[in-house]
ModelCIF file with pLDDT and N, C-alpha, C, O atoms, coordinates in Angstrom:
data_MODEL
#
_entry.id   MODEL 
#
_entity.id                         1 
_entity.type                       polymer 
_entity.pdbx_number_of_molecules   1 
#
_entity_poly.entity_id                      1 
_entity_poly.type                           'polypeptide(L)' 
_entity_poly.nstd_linkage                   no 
_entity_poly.nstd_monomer                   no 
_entity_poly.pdbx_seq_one_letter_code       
;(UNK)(UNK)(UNK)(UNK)(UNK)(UNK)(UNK)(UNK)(UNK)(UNK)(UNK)(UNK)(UNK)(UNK)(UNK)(UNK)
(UNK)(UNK)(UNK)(UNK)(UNK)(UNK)(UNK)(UNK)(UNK)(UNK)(UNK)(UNK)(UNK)(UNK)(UNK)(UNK)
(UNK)(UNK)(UNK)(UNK)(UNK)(UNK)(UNK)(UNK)(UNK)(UNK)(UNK)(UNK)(UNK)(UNK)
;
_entity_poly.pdbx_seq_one_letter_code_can   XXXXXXXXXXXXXXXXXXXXXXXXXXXXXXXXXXXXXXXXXXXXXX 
_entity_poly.pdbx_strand_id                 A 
#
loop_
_entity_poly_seq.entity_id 
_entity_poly_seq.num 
_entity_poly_seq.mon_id 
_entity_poly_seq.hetero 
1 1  UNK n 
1 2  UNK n 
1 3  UNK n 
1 4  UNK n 
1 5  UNK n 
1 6  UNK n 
1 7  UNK n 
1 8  UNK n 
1 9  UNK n 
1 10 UNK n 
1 11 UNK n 
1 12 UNK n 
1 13 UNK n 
1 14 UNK n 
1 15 UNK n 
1 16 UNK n 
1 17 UNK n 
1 18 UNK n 
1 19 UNK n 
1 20 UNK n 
1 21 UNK n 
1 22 UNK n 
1 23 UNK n 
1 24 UNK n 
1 25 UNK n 
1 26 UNK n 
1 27 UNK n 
1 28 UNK n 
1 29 UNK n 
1 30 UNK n 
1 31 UNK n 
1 32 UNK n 
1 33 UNK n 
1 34 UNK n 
1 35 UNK n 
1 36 UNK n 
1 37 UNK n 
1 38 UNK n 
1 39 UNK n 
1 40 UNK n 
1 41 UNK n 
1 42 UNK n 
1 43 UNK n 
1 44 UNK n 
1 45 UNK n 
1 46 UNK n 
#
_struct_asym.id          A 
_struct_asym.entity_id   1 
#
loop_
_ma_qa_metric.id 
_ma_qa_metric.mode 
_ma_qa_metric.name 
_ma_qa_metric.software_group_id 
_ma_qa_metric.type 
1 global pLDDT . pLDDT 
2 local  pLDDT . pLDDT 
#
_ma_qa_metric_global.metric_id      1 
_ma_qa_metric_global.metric_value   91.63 
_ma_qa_metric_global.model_id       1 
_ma_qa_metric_global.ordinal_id     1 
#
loop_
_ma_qa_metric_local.label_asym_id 
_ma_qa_metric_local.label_comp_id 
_ma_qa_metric_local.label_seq_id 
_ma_qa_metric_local.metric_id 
_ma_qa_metric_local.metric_value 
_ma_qa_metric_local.model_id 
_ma_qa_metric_local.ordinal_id 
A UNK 1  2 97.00 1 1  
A UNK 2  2 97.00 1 2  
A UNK 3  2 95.00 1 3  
A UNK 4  2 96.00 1 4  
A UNK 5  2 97.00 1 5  
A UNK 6  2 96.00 1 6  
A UNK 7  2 95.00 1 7  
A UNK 8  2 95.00 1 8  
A UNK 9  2 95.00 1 9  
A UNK 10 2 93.00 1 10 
A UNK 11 2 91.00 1 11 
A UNK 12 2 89.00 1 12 
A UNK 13 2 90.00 1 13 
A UNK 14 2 89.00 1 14 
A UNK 15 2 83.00 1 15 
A UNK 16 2 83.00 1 16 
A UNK 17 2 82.00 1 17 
A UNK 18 2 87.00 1 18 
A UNK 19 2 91.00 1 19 
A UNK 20 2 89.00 1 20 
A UNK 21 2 90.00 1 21 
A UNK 22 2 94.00 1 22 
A UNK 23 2 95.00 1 23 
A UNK 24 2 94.00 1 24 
A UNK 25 2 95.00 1 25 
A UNK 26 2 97.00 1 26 
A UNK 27 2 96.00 1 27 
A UNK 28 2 96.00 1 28 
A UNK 29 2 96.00 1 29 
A UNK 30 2 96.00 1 30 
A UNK 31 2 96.00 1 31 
A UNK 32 2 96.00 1 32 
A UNK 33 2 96.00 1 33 
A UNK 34 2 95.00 1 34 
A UNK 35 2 94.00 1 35 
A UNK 36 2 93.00 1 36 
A UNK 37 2 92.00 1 37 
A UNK 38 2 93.00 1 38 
A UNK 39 2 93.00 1 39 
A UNK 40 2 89.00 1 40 
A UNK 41 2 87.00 1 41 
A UNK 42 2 88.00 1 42 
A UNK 43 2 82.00 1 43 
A UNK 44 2 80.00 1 44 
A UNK 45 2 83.00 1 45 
A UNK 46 2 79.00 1 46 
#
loop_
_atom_site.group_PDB 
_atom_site.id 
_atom_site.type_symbol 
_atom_site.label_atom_id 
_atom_site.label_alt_id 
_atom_site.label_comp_id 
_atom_site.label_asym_id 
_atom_site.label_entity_id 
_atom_site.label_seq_id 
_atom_site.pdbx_PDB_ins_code 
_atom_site.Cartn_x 
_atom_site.Cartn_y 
_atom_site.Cartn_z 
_atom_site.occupancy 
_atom_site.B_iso_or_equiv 
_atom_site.pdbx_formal_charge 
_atom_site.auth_seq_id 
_atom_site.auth_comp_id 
_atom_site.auth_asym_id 
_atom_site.auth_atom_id 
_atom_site.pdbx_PDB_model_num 
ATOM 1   N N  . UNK A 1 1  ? 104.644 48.532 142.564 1.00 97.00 ? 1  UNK A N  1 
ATOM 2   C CA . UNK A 1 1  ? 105.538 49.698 142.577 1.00 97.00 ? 1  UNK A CA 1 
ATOM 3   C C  . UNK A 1 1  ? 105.499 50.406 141.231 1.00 97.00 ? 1  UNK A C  1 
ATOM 4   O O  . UNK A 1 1  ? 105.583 51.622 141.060 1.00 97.00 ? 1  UNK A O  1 
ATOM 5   N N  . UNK A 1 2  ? 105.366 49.525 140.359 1.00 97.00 ? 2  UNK A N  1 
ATOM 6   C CA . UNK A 1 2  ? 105.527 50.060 138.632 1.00 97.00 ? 2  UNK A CA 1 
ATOM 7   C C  . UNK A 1 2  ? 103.845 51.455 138.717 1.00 97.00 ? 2  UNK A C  1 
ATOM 8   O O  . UNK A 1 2  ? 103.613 52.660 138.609 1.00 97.00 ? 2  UNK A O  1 
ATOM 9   N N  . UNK A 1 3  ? 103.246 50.330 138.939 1.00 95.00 ? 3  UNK A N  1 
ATOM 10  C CA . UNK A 1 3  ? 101.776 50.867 139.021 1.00 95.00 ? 3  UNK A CA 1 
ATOM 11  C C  . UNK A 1 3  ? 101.736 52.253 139.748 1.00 95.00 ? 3  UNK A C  1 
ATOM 12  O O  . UNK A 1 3  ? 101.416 53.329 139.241 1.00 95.00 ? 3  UNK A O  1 
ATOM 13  N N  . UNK A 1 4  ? 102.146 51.999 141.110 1.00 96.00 ? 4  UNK A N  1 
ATOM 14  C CA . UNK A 1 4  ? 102.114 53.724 141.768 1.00 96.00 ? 4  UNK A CA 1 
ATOM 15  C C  . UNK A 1 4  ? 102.543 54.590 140.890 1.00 96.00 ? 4  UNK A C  1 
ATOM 16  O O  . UNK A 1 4  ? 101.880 55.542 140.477 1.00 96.00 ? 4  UNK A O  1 
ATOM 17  N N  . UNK A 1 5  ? 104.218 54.172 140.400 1.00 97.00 ? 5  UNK A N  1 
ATOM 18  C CA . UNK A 1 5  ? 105.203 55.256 140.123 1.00 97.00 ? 5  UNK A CA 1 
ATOM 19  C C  . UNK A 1 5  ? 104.290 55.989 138.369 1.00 97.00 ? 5  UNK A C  1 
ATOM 20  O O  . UNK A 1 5  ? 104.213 57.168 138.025 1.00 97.00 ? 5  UNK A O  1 
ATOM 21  N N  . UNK A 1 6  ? 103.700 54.621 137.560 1.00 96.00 ? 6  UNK A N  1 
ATOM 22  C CA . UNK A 1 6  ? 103.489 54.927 136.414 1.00 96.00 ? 6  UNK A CA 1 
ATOM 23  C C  . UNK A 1 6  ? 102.233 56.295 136.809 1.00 96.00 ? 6  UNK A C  1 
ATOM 24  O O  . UNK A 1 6  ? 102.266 57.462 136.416 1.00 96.00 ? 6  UNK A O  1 
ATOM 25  N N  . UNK A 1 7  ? 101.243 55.652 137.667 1.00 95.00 ? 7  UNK A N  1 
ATOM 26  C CA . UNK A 1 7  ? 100.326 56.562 137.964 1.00 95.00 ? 7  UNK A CA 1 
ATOM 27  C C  . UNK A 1 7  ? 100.642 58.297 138.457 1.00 95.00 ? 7  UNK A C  1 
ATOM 28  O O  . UNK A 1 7  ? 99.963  59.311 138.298 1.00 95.00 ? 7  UNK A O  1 
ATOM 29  N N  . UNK A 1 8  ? 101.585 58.133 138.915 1.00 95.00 ? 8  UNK A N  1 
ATOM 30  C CA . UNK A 1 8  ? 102.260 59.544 139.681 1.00 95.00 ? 8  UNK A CA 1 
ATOM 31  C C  . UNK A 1 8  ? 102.645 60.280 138.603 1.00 95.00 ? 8  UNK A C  1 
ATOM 32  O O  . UNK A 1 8  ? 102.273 61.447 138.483 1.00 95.00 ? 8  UNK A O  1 
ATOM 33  N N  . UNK A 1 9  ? 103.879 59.334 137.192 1.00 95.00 ? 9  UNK A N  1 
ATOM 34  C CA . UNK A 1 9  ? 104.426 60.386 136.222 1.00 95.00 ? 9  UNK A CA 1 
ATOM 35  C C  . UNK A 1 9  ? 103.267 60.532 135.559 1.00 95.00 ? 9  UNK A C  1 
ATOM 36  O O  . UNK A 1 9  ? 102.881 61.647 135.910 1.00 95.00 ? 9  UNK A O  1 
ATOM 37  N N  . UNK A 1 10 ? 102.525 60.112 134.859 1.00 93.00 ? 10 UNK A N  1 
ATOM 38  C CA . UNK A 1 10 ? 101.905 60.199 133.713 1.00 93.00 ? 10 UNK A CA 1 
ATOM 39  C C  . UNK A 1 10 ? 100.929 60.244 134.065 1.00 93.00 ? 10 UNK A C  1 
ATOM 40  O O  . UNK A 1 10 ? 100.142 60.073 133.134 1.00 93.00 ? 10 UNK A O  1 
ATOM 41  N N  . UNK A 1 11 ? 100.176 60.482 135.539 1.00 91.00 ? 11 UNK A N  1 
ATOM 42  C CA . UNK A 1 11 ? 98.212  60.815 135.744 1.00 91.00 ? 11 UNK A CA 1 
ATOM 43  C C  . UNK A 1 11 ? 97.532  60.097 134.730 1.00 91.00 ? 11 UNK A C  1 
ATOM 44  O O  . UNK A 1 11 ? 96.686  60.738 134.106 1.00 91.00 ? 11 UNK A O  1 
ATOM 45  N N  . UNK A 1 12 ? 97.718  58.850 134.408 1.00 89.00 ? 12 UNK A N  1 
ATOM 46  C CA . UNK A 1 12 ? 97.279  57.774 134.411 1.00 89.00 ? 12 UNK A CA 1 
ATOM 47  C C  . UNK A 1 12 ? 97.148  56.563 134.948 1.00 89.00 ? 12 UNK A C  1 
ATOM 48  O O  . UNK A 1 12 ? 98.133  56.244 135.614 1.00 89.00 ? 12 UNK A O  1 
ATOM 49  N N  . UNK A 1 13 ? 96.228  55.704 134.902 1.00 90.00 ? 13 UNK A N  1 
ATOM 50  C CA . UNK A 1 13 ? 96.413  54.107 135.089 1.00 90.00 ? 13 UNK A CA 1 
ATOM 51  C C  . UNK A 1 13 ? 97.187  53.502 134.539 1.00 90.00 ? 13 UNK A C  1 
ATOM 52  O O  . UNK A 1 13 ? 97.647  54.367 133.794 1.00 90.00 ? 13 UNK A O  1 
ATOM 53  N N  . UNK A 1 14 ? 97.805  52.466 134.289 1.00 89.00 ? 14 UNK A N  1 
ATOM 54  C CA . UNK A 1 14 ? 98.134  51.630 133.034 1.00 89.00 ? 14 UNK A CA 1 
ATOM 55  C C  . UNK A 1 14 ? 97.541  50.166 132.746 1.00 89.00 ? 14 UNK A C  1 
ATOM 56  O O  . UNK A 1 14 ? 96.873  49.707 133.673 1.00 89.00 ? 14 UNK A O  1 
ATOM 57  N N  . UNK A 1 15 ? 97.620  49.712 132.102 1.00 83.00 ? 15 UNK A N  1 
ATOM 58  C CA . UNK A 1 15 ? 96.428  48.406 131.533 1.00 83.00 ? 15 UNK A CA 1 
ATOM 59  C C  . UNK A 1 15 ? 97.842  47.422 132.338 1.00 83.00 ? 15 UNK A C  1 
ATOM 60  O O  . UNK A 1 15 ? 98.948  47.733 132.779 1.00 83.00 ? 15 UNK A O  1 
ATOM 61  N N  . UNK A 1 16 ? 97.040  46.093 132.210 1.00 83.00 ? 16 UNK A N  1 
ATOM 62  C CA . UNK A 1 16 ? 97.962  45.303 132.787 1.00 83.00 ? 16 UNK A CA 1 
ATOM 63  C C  . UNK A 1 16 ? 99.326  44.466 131.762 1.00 83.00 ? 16 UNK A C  1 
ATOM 64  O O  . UNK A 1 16 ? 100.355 43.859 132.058 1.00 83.00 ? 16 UNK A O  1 
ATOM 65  N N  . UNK A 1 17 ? 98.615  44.857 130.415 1.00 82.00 ? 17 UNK A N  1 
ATOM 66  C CA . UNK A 1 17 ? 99.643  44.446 129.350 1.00 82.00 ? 17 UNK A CA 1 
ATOM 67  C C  . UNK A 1 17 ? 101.013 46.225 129.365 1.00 82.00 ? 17 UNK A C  1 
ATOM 68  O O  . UNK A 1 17 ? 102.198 46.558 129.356 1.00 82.00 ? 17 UNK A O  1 
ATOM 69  N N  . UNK A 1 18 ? 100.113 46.552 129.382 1.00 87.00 ? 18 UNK A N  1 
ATOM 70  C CA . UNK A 1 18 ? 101.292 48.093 129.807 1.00 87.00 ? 18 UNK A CA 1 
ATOM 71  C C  . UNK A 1 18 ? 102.472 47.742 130.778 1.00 87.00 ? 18 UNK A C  1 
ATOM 72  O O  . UNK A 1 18 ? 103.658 48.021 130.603 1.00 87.00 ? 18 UNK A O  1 
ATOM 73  N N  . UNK A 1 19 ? 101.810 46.956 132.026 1.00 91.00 ? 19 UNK A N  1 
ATOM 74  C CA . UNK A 1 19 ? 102.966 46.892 133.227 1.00 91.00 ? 19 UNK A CA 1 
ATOM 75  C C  . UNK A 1 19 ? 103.972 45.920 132.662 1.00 91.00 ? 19 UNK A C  1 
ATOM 76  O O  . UNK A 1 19 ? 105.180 46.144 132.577 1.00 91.00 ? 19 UNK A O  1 
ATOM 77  N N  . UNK A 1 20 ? 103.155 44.464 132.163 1.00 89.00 ? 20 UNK A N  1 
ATOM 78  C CA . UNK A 1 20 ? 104.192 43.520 131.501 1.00 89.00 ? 20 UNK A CA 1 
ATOM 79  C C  . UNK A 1 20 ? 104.866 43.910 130.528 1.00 89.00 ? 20 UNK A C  1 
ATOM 80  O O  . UNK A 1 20 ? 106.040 43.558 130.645 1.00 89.00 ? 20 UNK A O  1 
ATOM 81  N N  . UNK A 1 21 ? 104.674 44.438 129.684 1.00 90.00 ? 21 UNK A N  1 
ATOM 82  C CA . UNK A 1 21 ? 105.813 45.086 128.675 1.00 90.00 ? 21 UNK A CA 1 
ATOM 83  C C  . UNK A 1 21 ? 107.113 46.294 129.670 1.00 90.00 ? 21 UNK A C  1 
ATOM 84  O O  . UNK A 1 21 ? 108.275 46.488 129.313 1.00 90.00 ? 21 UNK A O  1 
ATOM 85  N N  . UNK A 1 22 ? 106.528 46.827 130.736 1.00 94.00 ? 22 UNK A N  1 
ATOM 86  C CA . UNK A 1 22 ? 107.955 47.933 130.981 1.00 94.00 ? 22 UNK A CA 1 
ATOM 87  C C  . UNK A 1 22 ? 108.280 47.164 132.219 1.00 94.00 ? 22 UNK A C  1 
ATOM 88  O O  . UNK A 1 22 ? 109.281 47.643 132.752 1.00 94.00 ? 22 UNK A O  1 
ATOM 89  N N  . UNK A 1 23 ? 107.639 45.828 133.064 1.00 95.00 ? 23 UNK A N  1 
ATOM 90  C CA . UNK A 1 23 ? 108.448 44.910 133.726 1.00 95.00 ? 23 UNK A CA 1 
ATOM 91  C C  . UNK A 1 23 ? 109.500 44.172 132.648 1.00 95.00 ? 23 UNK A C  1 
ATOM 92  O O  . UNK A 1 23 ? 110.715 44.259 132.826 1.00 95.00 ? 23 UNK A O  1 
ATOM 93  N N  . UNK A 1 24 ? 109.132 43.697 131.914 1.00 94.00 ? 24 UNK A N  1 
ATOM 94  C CA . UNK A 1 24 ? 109.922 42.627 131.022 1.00 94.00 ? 24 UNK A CA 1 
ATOM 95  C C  . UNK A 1 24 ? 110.720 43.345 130.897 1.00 94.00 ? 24 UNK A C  1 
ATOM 96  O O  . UNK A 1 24 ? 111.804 42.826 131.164 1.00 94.00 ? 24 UNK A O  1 
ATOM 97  N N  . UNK A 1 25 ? 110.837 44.969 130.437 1.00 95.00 ? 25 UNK A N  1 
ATOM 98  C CA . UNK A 1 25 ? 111.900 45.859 129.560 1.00 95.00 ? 25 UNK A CA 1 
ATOM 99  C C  . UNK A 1 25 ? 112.718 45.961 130.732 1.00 95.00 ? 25 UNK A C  1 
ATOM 100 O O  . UNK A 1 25 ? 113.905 45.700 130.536 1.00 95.00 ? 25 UNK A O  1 
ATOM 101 N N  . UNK A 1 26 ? 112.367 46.297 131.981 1.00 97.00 ? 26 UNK A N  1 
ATOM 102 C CA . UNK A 1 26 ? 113.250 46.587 132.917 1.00 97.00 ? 26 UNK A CA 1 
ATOM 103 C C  . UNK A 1 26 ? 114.370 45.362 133.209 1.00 97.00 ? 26 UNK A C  1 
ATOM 104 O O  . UNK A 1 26 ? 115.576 45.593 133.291 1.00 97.00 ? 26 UNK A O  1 
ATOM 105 N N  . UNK A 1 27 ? 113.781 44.033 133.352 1.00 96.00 ? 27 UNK A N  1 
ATOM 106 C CA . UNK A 1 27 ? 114.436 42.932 133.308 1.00 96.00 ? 27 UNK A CA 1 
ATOM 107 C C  . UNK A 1 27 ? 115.515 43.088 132.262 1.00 96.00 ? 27 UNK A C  1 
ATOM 108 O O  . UNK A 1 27 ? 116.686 43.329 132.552 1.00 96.00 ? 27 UNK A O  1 
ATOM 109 N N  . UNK A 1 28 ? 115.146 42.966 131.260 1.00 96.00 ? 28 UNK A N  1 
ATOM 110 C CA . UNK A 1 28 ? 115.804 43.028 129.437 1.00 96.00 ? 28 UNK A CA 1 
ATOM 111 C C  . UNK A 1 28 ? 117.470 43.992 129.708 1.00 96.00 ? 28 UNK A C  1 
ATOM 112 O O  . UNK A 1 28 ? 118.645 43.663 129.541 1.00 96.00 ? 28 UNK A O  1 
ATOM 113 N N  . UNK A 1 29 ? 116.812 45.253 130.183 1.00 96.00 ? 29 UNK A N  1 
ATOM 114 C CA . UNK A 1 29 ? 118.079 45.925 130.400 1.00 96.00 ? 29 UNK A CA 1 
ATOM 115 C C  . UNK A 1 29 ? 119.041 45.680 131.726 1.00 96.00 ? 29 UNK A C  1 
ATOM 116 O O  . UNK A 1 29 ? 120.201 46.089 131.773 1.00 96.00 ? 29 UNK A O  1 
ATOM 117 N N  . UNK A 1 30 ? 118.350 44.906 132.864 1.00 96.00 ? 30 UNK A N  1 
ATOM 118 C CA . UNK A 1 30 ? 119.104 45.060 133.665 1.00 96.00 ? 30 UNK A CA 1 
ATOM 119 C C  . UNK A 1 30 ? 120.116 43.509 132.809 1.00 96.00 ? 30 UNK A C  1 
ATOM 120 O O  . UNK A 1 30 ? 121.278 43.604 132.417 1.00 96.00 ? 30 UNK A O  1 
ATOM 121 N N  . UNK A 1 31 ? 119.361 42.392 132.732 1.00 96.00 ? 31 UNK A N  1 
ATOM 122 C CA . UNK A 1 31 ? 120.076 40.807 132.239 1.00 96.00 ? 31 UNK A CA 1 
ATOM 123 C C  . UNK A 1 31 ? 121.248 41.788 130.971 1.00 96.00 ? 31 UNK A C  1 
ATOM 124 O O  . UNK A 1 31 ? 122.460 41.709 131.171 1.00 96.00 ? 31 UNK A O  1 
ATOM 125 N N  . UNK A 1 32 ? 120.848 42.440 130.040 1.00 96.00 ? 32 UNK A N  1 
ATOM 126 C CA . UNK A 1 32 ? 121.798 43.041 129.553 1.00 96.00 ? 32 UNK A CA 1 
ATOM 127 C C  . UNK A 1 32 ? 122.925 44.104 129.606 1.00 96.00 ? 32 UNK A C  1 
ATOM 128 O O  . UNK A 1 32 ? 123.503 44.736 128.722 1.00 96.00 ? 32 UNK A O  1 
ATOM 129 N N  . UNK A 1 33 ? 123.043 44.074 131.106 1.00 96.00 ? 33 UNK A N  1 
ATOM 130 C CA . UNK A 1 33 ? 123.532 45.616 131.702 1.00 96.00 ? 33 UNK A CA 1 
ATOM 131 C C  . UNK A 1 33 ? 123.996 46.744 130.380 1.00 96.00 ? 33 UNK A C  1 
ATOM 132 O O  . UNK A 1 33 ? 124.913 47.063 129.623 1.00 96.00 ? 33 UNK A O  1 
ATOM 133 N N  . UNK A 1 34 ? 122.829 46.986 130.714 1.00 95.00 ? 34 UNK A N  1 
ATOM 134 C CA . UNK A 1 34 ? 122.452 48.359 129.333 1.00 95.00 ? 34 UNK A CA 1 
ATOM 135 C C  . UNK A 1 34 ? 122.576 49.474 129.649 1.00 95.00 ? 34 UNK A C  1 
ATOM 136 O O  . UNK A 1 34 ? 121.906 49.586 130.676 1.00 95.00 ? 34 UNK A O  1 
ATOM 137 N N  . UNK A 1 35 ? 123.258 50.900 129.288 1.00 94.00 ? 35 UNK A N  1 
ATOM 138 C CA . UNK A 1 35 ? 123.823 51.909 129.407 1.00 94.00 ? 35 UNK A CA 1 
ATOM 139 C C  . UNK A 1 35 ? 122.372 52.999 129.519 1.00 94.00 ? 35 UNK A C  1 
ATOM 140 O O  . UNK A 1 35 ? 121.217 52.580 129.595 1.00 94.00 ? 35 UNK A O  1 
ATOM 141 N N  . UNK A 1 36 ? 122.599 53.817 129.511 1.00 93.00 ? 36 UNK A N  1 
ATOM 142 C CA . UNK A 1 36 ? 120.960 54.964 129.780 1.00 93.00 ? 36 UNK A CA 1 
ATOM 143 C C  . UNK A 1 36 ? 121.271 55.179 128.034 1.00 93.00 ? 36 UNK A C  1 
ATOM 144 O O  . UNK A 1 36 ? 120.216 55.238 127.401 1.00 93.00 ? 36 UNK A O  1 
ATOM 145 N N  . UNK A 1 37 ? 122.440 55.293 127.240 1.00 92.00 ? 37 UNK A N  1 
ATOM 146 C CA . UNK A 1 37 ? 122.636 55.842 125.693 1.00 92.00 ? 37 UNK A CA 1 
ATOM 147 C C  . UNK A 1 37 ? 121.603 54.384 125.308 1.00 92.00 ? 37 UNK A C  1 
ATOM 148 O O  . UNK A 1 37 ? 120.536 54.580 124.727 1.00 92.00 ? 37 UNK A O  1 
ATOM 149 N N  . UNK A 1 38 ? 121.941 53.246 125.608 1.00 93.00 ? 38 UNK A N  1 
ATOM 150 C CA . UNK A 1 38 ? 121.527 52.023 124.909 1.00 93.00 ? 38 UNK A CA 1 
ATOM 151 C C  . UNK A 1 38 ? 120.271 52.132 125.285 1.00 93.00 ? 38 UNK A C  1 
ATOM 152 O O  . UNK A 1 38 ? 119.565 52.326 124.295 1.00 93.00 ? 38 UNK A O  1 
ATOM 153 N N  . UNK A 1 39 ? 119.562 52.089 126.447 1.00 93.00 ? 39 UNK A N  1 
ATOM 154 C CA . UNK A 1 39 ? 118.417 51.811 126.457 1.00 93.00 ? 39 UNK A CA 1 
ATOM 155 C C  . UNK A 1 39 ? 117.389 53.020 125.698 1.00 93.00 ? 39 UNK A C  1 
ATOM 156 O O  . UNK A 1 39 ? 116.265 52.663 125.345 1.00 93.00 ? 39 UNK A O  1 
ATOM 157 N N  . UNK A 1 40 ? 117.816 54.398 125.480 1.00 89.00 ? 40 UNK A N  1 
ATOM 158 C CA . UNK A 1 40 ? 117.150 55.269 124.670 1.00 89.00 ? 40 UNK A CA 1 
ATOM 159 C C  . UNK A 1 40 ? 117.151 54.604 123.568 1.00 89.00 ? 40 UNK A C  1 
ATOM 160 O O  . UNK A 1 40 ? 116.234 54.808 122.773 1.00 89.00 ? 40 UNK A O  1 
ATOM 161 N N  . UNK A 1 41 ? 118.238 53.601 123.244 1.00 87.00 ? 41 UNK A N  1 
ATOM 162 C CA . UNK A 1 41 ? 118.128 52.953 121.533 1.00 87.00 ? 41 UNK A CA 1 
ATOM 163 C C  . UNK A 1 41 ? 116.768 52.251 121.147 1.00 87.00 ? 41 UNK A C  1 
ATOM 164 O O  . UNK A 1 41 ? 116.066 52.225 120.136 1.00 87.00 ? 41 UNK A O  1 
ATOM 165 N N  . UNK A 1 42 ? 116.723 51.801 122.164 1.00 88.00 ? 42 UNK A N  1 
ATOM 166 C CA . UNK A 1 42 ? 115.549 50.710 122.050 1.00 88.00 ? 42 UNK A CA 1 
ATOM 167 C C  . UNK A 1 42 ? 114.386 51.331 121.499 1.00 88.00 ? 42 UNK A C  1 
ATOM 168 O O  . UNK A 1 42 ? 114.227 52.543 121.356 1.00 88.00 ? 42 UNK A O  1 
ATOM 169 N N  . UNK A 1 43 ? 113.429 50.247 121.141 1.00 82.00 ? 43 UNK A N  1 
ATOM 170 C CA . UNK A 1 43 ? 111.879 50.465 120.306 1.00 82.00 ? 43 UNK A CA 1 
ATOM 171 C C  . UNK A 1 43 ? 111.123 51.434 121.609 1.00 82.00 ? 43 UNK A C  1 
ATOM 172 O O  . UNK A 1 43 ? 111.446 51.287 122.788 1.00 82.00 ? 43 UNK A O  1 
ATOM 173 N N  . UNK A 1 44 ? 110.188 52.321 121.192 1.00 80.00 ? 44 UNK A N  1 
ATOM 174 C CA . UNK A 1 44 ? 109.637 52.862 121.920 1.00 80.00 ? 44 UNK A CA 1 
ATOM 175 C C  . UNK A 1 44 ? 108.362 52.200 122.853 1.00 80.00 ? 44 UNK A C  1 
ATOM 176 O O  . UNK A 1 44 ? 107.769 51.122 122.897 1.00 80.00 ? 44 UNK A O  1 
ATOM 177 N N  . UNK A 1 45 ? 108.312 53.375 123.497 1.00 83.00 ? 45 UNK A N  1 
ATOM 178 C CA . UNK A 1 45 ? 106.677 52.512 124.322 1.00 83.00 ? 45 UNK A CA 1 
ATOM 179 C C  . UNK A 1 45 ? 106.101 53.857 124.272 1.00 83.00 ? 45 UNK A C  1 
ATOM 180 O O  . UNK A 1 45 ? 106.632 54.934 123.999 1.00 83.00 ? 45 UNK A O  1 
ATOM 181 N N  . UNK A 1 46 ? 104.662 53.501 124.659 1.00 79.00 ? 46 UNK A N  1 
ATOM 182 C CA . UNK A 1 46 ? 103.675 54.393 124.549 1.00 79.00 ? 46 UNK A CA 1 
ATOM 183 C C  . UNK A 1 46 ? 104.154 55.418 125.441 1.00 79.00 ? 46 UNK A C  1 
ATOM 184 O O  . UNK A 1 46 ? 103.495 56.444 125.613 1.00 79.00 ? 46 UNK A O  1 
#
């Protein structure tokens, strides 16, 4: 699902270390129920 959606916004592929880093992040914020202000806090991604 990550894969379709990433491919659709950004008319790219993504590498498979790409998906594990914004799976993990998605996890990260949900285990931390994180606000949309908080999660803009966070370190960036490509």
């Amino acid at each position: 699902v990550i894969r379709e959606l990433y491919l659709h916004l950004f008319k790219e592929h993504p590498g498979e270390i790409e998906l594990g880093e914004i799976c993990q992040r998605i996890g990260f914020c949900k285990n931390m129920m994180l606000t949309t202000d908080e999660i803009n806090m966070l370190p960036t991604l490509e």
